[in-house]
Protein backbone atom coordinates (compact mmCIF):
# COMPACT_ATOMS: atom_id res chain seq x y z
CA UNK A 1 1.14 19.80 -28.85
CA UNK A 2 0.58 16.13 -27.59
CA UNK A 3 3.68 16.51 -25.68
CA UNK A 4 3.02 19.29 -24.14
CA UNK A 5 -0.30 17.88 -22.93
CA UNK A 6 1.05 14.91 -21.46
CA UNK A 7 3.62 17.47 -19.67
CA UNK A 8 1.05 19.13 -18.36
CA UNK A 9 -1.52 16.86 -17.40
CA UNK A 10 1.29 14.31 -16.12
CA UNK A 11 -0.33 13.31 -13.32
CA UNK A 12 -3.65 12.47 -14.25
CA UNK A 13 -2.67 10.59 -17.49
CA UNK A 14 -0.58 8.56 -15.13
CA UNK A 15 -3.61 7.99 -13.01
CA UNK A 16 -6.34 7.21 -15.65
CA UNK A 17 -3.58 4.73 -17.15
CA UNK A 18 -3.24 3.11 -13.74
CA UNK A 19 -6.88 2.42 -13.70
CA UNK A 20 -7.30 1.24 -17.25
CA UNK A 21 -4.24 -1.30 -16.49
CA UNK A 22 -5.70 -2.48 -13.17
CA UNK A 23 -9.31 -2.96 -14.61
CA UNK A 24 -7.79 -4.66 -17.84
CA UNK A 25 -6.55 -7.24 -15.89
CA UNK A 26 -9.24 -7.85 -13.41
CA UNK A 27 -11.53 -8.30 -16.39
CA UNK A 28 -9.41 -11.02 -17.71
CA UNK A 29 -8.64 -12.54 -14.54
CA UNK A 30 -11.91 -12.99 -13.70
CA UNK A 31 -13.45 -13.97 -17.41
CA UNK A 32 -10.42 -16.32 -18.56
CA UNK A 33 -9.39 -17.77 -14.88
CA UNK A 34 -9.99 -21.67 -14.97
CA UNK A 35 -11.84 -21.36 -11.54
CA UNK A 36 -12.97 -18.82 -8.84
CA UNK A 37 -9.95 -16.43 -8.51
CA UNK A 38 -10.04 -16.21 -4.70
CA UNK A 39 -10.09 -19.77 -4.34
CA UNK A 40 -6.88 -20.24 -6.45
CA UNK A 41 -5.34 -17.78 -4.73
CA UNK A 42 -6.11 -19.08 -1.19
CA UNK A 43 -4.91 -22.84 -2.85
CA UNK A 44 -2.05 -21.40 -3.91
CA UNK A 45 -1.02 -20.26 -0.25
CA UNK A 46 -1.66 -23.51 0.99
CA UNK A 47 0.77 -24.95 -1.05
CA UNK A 48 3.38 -22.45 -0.65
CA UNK A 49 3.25 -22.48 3.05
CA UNK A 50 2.38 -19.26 3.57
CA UNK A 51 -0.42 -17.28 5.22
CA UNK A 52 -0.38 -13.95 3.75
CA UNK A 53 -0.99 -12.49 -0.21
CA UNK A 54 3.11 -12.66 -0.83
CA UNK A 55 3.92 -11.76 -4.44
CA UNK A 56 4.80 -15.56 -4.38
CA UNK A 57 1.71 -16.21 -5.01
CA UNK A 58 0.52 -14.75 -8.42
CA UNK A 59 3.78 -15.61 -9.35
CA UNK A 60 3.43 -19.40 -8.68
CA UNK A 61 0.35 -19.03 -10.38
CA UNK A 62 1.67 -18.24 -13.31
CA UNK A 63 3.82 -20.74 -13.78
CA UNK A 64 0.93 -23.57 -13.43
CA UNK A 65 -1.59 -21.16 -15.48
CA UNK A 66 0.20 -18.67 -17.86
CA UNK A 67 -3.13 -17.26 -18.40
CA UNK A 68 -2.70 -15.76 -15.00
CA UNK A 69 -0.16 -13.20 -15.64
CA UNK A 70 -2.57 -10.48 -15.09
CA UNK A 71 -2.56 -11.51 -11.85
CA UNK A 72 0.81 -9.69 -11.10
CA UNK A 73 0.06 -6.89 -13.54
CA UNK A 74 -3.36 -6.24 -11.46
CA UNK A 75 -1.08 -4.86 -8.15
CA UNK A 76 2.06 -3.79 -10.35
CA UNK A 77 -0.32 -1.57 -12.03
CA UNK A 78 0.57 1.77 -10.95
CA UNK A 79 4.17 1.33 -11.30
CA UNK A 80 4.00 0.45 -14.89
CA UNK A 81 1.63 3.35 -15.23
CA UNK A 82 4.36 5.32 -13.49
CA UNK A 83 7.17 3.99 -15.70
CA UNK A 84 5.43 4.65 -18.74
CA UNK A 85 4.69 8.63 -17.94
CA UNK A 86 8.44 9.01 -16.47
CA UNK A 87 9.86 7.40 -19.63
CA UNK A 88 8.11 9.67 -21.89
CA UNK A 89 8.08 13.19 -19.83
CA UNK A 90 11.79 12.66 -18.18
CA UNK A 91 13.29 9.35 -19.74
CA UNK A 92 16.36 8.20 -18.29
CA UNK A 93 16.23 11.29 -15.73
CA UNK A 94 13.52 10.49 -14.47
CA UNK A 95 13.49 6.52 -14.71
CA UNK A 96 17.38 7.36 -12.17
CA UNK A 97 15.78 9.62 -9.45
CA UNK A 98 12.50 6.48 -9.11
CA UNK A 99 15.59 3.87 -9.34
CA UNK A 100 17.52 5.83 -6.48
CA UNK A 101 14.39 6.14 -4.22
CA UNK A 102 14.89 2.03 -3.86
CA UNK A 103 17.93 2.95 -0.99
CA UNK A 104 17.04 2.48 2.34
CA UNK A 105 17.66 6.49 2.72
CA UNK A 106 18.38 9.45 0.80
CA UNK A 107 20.11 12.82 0.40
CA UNK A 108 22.12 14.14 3.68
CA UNK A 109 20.01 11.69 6.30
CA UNK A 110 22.55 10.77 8.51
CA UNK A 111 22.84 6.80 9.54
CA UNK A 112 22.11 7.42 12.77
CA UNK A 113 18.58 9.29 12.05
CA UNK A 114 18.25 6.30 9.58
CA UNK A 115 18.82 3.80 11.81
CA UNK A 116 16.30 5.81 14.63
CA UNK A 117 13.12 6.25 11.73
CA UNK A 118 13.59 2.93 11.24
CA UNK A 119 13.71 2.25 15.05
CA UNK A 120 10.41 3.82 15.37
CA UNK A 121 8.47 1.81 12.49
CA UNK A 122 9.37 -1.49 14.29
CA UNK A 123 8.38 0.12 17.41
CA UNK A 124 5.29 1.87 15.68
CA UNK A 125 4.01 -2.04 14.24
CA UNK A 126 4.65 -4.19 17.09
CA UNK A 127 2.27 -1.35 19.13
CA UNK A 128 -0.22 -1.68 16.29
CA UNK A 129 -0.08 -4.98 16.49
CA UNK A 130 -0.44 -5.27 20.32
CA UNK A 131 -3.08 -2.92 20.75
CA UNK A 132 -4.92 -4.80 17.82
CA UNK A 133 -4.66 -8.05 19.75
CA UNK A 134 -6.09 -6.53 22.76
CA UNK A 135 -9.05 -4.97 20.93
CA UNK A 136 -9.46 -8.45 19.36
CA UNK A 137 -9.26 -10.15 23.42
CA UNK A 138 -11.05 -7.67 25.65
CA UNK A 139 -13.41 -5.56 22.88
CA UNK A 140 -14.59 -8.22 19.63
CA UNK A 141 -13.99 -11.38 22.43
CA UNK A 142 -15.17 -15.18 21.47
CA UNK A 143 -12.26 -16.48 19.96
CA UNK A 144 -11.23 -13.91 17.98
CA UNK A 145 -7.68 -13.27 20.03
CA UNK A 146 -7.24 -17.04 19.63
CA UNK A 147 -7.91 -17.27 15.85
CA UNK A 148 -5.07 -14.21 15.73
CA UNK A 149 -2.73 -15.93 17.59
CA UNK A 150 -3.42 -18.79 15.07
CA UNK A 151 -2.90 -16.90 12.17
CA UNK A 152 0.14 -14.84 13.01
CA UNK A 153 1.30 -19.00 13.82
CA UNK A 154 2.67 -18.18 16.97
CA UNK A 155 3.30 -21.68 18.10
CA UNK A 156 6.27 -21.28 15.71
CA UNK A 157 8.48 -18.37 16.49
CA UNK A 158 10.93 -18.57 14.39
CA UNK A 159 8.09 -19.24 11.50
CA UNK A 160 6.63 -16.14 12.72
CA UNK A 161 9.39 -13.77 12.26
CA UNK A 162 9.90 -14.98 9.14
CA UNK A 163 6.11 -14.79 8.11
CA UNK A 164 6.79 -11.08 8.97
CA UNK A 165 9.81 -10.41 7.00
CA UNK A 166 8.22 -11.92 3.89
CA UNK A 167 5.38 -9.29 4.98
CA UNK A 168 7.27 -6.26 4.81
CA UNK A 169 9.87 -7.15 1.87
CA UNK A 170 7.28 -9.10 -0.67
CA UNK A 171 3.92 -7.98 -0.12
CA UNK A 172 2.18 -7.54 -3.40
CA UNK A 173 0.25 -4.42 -2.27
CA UNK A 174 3.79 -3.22 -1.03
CA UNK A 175 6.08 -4.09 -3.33
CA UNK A 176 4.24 -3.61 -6.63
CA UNK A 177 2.47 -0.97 -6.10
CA UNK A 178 4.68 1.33 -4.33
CA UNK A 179 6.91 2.26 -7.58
CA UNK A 180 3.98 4.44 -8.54
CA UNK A 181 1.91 5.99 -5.98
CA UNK A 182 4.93 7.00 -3.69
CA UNK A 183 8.06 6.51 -6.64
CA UNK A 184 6.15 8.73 -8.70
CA UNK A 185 2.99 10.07 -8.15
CA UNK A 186 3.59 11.63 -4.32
CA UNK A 187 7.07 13.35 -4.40
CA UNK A 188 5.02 14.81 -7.85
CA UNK A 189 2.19 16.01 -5.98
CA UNK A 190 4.44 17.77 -3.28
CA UNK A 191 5.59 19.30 -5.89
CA UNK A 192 3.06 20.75 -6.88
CA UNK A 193 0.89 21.26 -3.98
CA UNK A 194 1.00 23.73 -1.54
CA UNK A 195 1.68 21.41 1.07
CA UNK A 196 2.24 18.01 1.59
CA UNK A 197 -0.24 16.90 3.72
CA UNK A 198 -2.77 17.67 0.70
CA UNK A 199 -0.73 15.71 -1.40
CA UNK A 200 -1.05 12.92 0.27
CA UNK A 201 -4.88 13.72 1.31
CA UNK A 202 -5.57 13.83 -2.58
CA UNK A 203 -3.23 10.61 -3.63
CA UNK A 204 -4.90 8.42 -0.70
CA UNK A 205 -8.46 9.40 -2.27
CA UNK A 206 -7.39 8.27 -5.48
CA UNK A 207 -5.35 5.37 -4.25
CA UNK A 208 -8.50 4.07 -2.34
CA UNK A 209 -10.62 4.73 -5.45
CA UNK A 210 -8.58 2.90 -7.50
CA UNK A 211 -9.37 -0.49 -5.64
CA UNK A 212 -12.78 -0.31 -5.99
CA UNK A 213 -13.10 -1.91 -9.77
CA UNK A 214 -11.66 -5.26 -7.90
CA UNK A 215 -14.82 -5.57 -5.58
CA UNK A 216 -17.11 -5.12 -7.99
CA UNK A 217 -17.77 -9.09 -8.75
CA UNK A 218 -18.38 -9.62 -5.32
CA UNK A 219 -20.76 -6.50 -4.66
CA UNK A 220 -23.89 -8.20 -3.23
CA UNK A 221 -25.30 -4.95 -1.52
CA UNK A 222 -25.33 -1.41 -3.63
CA UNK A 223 -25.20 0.40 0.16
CA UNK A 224 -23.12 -2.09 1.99
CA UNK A 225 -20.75 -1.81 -0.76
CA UNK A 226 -20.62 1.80 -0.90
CA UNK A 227 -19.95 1.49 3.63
CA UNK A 228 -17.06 -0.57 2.54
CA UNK A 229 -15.31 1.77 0.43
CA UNK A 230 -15.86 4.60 1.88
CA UNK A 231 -14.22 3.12 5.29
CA UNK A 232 -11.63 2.23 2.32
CA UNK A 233 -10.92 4.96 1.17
CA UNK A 234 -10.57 7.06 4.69
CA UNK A 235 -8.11 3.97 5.34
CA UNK A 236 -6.00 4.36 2.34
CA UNK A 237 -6.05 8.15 3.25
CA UNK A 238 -4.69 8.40 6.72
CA UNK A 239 -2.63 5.44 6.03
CA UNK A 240 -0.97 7.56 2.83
CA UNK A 241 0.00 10.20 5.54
CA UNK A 242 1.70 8.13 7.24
CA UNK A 243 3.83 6.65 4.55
CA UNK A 244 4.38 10.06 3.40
CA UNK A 245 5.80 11.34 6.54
CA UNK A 246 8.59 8.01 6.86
CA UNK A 247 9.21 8.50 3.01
CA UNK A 248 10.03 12.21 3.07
CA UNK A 249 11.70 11.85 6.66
CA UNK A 250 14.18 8.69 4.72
CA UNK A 251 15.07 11.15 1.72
CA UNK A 252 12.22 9.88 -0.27
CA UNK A 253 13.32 6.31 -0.44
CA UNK A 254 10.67 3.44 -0.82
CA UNK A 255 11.83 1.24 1.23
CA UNK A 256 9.76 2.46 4.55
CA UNK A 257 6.74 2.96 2.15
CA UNK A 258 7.12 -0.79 0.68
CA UNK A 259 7.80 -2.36 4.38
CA UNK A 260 4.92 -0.24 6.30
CA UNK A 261 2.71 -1.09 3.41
CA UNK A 262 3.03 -5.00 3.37
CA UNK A 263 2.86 -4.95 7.51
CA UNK A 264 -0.30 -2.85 7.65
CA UNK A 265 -1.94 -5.24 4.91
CA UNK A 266 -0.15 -8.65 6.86
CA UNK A 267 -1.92 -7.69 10.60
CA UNK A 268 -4.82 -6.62 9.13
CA UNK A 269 -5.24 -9.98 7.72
CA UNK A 270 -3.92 -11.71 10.39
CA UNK A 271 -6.43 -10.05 12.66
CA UNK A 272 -9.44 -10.70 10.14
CA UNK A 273 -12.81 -9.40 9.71
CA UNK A 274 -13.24 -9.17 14.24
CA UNK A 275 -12.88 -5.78 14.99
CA UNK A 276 -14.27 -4.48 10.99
CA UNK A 277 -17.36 -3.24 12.14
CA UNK A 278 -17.14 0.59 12.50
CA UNK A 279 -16.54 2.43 15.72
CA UNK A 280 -16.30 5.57 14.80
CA UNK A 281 -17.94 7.36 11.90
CA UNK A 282 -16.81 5.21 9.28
CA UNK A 283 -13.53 4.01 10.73
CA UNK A 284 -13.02 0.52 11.92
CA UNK A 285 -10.58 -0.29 14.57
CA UNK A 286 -7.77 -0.18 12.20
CA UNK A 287 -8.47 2.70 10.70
CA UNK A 288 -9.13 4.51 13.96
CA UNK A 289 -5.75 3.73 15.08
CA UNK A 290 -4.30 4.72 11.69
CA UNK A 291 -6.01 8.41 11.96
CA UNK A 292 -3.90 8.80 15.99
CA UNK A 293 -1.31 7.62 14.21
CA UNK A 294 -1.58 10.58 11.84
CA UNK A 295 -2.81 12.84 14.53
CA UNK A 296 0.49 12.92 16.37
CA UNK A 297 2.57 13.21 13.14
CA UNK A 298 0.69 16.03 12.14
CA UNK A 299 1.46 17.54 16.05
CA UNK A 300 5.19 16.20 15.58
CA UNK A 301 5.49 17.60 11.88
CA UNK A 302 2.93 19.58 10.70
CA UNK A 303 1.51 19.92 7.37
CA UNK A 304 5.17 19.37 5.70
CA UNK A 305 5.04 15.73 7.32
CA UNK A 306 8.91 15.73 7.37
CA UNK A 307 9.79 16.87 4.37
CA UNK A 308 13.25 18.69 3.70
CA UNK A 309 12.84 20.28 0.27
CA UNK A 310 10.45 19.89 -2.97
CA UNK A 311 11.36 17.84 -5.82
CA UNK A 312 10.47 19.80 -9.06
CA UNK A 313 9.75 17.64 -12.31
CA UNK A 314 10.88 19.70 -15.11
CA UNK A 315 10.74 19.25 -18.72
CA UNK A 316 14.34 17.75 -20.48
């Protein structure tokens, strides 16, 4: 009987567990941590090098505080959570198919189309990226263009690049959390729902949601904390369309997910808070430029967003 309920209610254990994990280690993070947590966090950039939340980071915490391992579990969350429900519902099945989305494509994509998707996210960022520095020059002004420039250190080029690379291969958002929501949790839901597009409408509400017990410390306005996750969560929405459309046009592999994921994170922080007040409903200029983004997928690909054929999870 217990089996059978976990079978059936997959999806939601694997979200409820996801929270419980992430919250669990906030709460010690921020009740055992030897100092302010964002201040260790920023040190510990400084004395990596780096300008970005790398997975680096928690990591060389660790080895100076062990009491920080939470720290990487926080982000990795979701993919434990995932690991745990495909273990028990699908086992080694299961644990193979998550495994094999790690390839940069899947199933009968040719090279070529590979080789053109991926084309079009480099394309796709470096616009993003332009059209963010120009909001920051001609729209926000002062010297928010120059403090961008700054951060994305482009006095170094070659320590640019590089900065970007580490962006889109070791992320934390990116690479720890991706195992779950889009390993797991969306080829499940497009597998269940009617179409994909409200799989991924459902899984970015949730996915937003589930950052919210990590802002509570710092919540120093009831409303203005409730403006800030609801442009959140519409943020982690249209940006979940998008990542579904590159994973289900790759086959399903992670790989676009994990590298569009640490780049959107990487130039949002590189642009900082200039352009976060909200132009549009409750869309900042990031977020705006997400939802076209998703506009002219959904006018490209409709509500399938690119994908070739469902994957059903079955009982062994």
């Amino acid at each position: 009987m217990i089996k059978d309920f976990i079978h059936r209610h997959q999806f939601w254990l694997f979200y409820v567990l996801s929270l419980l994990i992430a919250m669990g280690a906030a709460f010690w993070m921020f009740t055992f941590t030897p100092m302010d947590i964002a201040v260790l966090f920023d040190e510990a950039q400084k004395n990596l090098g780096i300008n970005h939340f790398s997975v680096f980071v928690p990591l060389s915490l660790t080895f100076k505080y062990p009491i920080l391992l939470p720290s990487i579990l926080f982000p990795a969350a979701p993919t434990v959570a995932g690991l745990i429900i495909i273990w028990y519902t699908t086992r080694k099945k299961g644990l193979s198919l998550l495994f094999s989305r790690f390839k940069p494509w899947r199933e009968d994509i040719q090279k070529n189309e590979a080789f053109k998707t991926y084309g079009i996210i480099l394309s796709g960022v470096l616009t993003y990226l332009l059209i963010l520095l120009a909001y920051n020059a001609f729209v926000v002004g002062g010297d928010a263009f120059e403090t961008s420039l700054a951060n994305l250190r482009i006095d170094s080029p070659l320590l640019m690049v590089f900065f970007f690379v580490m962006a889109a291969f070791f992320d934390c958002g990116g690479l720890l959390e991706e195992g779950g929501w889009r390993g797991y949790a969306l080829p499940y839901l497009q597998g269940k729902m009617k179409t994909p597009l409200m799989a991924a409408i459902l899984l970015g509400v949730l996915w937003g949601v589930w950052h919210f017990p990590r802002d509570i410390p710092y919540i120093t306005s009831l409303s203005g904390y409730f403006i800030q996750q609801l442009n959140f969560v519409l943020g982690t929405t249209v940006h979940t369309i998008i990542l579904a459309y590159f994973f289900n046009r790759l086959g399903g592999s992670l790989i676009p997910v994990i590298i569009i994921h640490g780049l959107s994170n990487y130039i949002g922080d590189m642009m900082g808070t200039h352009g976060a007040h909200m132009i549009f409903l409750q869309f900042d200029a990031q977020n705006l430029l997400k939802l076209i983004i998703v506009l002219i997928i959904l006018w490209a690909a409709g509500t399938n967003l690119g994908l070739r054929q469902k994957e059903h999870y079955e009982k062994e």
